[in-house]
PDB file of N, CA and C in Angstrom:
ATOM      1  N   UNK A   1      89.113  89.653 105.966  1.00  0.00           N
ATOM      2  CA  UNK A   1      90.298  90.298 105.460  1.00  0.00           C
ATOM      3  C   UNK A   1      90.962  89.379 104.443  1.00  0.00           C
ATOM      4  N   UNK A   2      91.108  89.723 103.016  1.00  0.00           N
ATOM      5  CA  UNK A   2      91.966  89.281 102.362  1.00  0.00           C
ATOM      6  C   UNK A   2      93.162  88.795 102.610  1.00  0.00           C
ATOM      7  N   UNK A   3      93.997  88.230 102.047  1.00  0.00           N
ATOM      8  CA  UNK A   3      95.398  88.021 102.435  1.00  0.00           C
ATOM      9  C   UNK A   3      96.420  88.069 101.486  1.00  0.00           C
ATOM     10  N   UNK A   4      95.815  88.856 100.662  1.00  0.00           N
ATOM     11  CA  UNK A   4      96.647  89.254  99.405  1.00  0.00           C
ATOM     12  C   UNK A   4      97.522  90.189  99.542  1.00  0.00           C
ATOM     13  N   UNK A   5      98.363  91.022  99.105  1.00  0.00           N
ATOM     14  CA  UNK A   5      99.281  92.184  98.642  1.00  0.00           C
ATOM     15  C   UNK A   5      98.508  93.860  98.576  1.00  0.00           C
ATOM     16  N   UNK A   6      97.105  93.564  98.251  1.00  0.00           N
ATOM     17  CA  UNK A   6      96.740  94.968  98.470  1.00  0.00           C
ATOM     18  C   UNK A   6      95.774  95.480  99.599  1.00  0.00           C
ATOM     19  N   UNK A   7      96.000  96.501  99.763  1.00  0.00           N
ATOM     20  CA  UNK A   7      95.350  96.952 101.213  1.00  0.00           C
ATOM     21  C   UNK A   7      93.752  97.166 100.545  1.00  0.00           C
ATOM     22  N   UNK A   8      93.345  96.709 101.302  1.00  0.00           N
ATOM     23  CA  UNK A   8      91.423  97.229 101.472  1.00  0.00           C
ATOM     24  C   UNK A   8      90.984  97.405 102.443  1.00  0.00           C
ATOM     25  N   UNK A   9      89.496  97.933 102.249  1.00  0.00           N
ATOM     26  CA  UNK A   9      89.131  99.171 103.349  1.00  0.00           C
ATOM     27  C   UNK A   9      89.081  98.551 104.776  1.00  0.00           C
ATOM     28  N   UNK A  10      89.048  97.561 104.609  1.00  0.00           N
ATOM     29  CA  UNK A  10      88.624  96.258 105.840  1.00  0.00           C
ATOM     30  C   UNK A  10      90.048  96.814 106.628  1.00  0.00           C
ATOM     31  N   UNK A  11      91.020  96.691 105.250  1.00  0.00           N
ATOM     32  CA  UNK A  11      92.545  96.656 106.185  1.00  0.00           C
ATOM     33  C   UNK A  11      92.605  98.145 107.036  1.00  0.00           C
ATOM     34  N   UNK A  12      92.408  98.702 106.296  1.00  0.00           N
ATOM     35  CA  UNK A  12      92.085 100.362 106.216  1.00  0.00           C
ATOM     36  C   UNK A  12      91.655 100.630 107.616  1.00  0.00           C
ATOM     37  N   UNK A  13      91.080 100.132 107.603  1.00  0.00           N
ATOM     38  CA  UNK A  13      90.126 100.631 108.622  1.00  0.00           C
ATOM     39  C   UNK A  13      90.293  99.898 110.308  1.00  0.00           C
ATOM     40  N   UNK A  14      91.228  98.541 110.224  1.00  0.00           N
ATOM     41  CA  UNK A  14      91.653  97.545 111.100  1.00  0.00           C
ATOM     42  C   UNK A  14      92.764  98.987 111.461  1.00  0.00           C
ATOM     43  N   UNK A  15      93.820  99.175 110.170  1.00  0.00           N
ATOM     44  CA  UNK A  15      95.242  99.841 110.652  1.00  0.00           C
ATOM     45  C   UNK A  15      94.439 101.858 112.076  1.00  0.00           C
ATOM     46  N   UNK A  16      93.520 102.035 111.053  1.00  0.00           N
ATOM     47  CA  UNK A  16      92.986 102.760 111.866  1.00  0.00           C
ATOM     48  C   UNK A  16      92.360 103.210 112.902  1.00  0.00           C
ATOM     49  N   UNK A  17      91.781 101.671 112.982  1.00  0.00           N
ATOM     50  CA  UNK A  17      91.140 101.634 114.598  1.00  0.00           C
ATOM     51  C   UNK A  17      89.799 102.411 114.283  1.00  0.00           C
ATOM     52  N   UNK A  18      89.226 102.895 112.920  1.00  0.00           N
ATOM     53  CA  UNK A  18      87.964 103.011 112.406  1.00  0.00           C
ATOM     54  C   UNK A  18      86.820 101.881 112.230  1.00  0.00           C
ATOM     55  N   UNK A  19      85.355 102.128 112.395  1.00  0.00           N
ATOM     56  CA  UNK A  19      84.100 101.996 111.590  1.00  0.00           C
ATOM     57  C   UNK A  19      83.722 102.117 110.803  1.00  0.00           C
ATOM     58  N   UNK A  20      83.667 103.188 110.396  1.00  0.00           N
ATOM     59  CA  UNK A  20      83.584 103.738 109.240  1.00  0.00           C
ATOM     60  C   UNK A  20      83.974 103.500 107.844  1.00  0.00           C
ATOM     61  N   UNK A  21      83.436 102.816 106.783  1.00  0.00           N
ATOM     62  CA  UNK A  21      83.600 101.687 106.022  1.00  0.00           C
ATOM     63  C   UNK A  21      83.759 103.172 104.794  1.00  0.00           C
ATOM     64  N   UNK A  22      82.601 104.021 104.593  1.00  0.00           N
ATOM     65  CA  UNK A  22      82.668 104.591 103.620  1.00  0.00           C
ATOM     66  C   UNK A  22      83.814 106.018 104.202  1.00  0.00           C
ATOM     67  N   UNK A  23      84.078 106.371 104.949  1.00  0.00           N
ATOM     68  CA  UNK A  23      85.315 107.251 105.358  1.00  0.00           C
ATOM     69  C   UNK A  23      86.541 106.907 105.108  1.00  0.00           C
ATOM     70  N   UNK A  24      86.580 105.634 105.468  1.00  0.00           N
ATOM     71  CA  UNK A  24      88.090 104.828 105.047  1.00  0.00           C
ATOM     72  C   UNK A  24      88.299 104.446 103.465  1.00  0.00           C
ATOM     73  N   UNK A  25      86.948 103.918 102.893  1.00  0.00           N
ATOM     74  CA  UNK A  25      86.945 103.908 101.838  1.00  0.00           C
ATOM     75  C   UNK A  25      87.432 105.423 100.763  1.00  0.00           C
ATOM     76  N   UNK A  26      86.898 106.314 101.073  1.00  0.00           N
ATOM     77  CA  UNK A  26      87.148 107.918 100.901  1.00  0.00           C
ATOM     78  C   UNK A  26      88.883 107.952 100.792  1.00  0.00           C
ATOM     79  N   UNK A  27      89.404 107.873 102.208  1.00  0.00           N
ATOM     80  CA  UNK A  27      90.925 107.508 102.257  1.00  0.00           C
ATOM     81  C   UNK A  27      91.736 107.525 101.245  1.00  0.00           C
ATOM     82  N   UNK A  28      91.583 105.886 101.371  1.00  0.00           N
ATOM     83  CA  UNK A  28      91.854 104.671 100.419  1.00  0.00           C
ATOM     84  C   UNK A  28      91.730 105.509  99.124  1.00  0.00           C
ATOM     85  N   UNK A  29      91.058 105.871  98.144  1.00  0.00           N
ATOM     86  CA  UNK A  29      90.972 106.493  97.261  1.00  0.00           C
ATOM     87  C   UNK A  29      91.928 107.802  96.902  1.00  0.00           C
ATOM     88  N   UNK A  30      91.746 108.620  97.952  1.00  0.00           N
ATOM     89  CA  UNK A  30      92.335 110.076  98.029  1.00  0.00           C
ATOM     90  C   UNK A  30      94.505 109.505  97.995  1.00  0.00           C
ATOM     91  N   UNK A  31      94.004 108.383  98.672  1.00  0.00           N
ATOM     92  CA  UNK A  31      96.084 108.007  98.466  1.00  0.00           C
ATOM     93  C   UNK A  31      96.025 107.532  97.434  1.00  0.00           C
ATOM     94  N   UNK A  32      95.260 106.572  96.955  1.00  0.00           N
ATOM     95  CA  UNK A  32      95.740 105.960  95.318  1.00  0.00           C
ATOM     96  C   UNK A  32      95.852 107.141  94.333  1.00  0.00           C
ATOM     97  N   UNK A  33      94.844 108.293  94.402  1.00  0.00           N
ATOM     98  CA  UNK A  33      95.047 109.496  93.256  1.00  0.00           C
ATOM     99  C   UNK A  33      95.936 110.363  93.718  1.00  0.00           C
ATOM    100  N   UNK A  34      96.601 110.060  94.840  1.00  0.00           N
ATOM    101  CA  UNK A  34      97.679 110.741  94.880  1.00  0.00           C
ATOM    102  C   UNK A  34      98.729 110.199  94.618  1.00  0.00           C
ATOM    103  N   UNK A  35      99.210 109.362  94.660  1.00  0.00           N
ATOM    104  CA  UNK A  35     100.446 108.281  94.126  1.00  0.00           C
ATOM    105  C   UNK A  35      99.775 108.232  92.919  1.00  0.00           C
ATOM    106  N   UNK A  36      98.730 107.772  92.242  1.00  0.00           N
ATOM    107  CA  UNK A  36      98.723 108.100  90.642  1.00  0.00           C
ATOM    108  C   UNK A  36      97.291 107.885  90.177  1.00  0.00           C
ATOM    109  N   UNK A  37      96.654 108.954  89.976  1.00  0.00           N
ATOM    110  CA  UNK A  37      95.491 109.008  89.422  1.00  0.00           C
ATOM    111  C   UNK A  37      95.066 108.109  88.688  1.00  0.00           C
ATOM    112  N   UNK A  38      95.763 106.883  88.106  1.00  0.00           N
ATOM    113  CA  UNK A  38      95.079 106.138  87.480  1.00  0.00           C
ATOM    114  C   UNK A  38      95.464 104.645  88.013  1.00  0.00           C
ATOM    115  N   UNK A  39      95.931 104.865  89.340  1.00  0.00           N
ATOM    116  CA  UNK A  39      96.318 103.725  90.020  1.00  0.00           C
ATOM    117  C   UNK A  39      94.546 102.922  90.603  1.00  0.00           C
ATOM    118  N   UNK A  40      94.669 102.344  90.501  1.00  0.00           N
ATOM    119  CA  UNK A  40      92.976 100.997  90.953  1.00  0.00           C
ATOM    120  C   UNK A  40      93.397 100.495  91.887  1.00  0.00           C
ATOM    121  N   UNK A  41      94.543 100.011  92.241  1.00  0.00           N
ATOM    122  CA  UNK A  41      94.838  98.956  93.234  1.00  0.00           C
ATOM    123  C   UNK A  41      95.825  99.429  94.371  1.00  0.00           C
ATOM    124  N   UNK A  42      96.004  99.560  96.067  1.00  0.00           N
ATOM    125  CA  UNK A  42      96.807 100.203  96.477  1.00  0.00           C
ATOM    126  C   UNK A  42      97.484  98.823  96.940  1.00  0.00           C
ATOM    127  N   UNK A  43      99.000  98.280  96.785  1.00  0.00           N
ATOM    128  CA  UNK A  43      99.820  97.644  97.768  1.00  0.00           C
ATOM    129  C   UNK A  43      99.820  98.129  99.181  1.00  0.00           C
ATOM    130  N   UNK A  44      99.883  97.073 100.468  1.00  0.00           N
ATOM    131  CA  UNK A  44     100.352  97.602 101.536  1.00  0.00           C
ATOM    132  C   UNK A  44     101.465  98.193 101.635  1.00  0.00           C
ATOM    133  N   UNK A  45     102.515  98.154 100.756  1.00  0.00           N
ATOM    134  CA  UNK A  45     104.076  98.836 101.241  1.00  0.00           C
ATOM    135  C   UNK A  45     103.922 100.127 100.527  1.00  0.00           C
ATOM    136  N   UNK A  46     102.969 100.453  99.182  1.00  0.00           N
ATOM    137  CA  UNK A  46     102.820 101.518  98.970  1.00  0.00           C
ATOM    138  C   UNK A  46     101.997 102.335 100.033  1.00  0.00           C
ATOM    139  N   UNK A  47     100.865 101.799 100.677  1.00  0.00           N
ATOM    140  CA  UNK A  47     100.119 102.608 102.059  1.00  0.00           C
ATOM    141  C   UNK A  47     101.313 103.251 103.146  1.00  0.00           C
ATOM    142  N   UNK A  48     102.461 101.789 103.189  1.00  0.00           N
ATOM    143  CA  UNK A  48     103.820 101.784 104.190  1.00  0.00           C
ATOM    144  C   UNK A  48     104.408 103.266 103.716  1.00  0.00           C
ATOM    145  N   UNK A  49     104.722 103.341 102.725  1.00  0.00           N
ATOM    146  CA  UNK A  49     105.626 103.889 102.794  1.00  0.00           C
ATOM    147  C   UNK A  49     104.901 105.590 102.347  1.00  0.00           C
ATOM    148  N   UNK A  50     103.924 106.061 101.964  1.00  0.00           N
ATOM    149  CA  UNK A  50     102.818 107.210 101.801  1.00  0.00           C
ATOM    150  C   UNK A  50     102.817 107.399 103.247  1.00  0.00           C
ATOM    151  N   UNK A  51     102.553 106.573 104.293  1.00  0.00           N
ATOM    152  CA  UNK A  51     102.076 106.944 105.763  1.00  0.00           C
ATOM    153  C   UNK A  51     103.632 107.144 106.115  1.00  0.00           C
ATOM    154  N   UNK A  52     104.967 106.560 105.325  1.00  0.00           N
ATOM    155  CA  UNK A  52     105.929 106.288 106.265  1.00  0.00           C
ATOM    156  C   UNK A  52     106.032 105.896 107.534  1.00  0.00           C
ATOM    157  N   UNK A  53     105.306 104.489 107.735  1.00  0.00           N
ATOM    158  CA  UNK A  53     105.320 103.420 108.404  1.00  0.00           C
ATOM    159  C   UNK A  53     106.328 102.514 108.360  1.00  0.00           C
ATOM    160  N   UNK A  54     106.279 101.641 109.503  1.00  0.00           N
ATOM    161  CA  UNK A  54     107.134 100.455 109.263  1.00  0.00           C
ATOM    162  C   UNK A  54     106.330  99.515 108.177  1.00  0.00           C
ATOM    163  N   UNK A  55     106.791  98.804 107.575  1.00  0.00           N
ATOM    164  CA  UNK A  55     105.997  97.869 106.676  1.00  0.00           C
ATOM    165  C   UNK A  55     106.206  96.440 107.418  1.00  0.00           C
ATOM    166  N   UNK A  56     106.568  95.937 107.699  1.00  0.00           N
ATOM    167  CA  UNK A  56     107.355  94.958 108.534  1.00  0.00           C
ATOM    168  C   UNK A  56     106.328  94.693 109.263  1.00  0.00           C
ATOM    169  N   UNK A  57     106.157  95.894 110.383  1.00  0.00           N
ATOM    170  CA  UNK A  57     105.146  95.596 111.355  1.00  0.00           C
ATOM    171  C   UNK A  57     103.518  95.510 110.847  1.00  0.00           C
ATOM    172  N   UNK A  58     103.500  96.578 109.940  1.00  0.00           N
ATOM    173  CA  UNK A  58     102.025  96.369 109.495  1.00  0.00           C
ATOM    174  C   UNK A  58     101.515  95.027 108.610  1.00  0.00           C
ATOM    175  N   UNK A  59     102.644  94.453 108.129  1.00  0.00           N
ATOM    176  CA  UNK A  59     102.344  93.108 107.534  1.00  0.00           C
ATOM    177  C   UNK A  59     101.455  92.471 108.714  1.00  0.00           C
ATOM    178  N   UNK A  60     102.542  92.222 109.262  1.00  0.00           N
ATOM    179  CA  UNK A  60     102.609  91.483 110.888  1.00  0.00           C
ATOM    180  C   UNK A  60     101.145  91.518 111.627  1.00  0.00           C
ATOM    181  N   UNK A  61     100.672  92.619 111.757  1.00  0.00           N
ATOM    182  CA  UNK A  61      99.582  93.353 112.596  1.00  0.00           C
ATOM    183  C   UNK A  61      98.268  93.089 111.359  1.00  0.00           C
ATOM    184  N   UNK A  62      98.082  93.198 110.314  1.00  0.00           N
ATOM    185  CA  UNK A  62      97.148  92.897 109.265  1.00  0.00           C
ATOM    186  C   UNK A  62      97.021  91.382 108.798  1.00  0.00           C
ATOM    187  N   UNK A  63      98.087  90.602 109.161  1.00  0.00           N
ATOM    188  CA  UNK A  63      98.265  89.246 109.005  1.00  0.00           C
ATOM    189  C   UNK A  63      97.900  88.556 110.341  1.00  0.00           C
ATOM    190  N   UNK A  64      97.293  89.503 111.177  1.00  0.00           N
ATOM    191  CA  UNK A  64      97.198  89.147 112.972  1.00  0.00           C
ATOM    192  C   UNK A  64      98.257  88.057 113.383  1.00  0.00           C
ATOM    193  N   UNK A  65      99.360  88.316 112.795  1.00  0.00           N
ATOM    194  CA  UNK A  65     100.667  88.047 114.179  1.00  0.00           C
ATOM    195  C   UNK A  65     100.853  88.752 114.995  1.00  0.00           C
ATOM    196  N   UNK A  66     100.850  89.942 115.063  1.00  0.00           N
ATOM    197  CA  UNK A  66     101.347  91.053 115.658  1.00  0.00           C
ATOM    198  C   UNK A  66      99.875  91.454 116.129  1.00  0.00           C
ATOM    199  N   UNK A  67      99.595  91.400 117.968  1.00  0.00           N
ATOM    200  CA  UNK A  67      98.408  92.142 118.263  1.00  0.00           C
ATOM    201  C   UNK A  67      98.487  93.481 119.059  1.00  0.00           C
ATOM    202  N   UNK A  68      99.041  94.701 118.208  1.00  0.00           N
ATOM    203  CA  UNK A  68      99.143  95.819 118.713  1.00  0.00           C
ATOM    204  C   UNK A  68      98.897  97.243 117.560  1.00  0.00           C
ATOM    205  N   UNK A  69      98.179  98.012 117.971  1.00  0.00           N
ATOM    206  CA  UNK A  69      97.781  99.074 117.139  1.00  0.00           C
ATOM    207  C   UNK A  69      99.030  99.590 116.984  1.00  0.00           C
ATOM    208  N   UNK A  70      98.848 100.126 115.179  1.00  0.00           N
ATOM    209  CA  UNK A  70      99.722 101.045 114.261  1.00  0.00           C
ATOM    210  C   UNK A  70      99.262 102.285 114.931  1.00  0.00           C
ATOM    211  N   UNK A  71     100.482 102.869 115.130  1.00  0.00           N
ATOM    212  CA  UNK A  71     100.295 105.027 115.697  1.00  0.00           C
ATOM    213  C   UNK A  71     100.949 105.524 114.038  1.00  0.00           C
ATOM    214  N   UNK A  72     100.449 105.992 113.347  1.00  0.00           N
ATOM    215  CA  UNK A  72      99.907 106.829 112.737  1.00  0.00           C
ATOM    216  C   UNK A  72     100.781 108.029 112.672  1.00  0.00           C
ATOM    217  N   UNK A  73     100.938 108.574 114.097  1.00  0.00           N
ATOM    218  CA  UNK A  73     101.273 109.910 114.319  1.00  0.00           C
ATOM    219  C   UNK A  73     102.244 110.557 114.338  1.00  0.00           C
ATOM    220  N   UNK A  74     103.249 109.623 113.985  1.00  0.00           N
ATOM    221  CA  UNK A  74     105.217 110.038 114.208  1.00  0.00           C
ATOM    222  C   UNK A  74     104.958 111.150 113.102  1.00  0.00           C
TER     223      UNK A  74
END
């Protein structure tokens, strides 16, 4: 896992509790052309705030401070 500012599928797929490398990858894509078709790169607070998540915690939890699965489902 990177430790940079933008989410990748690795992260993608950690926040999801997925395998699936090319499904998440799929994702990952389908939100960047939706926030902007010519966006390449997704930030985590842009994922944060598209899922309307806490961002706070998902830092936390992708930075493995925090060892508890993101719910998704609110």
């Amino acid at each position: 896992m990177e430790q940079g500012i933008f989410l990748t599928v690795k992260d993608l797929m950690k926040l999801n509790g997925s395998n699936n490398y090319n499904s998440c990858g799929n994702y990952l894509r389908n939100i960047r052309w939706v926030i902007s078709p010519k966006k390449r790169k997704l930030t985590i607070k842009e994922y944060c705030d598209y899922e309307v998540i806490d961002f706070y915690y998902t830092w936390k939890y992708l930075r493995g401070v925090e060892h508890f699965k993101i719910d998704n489902d609110n």
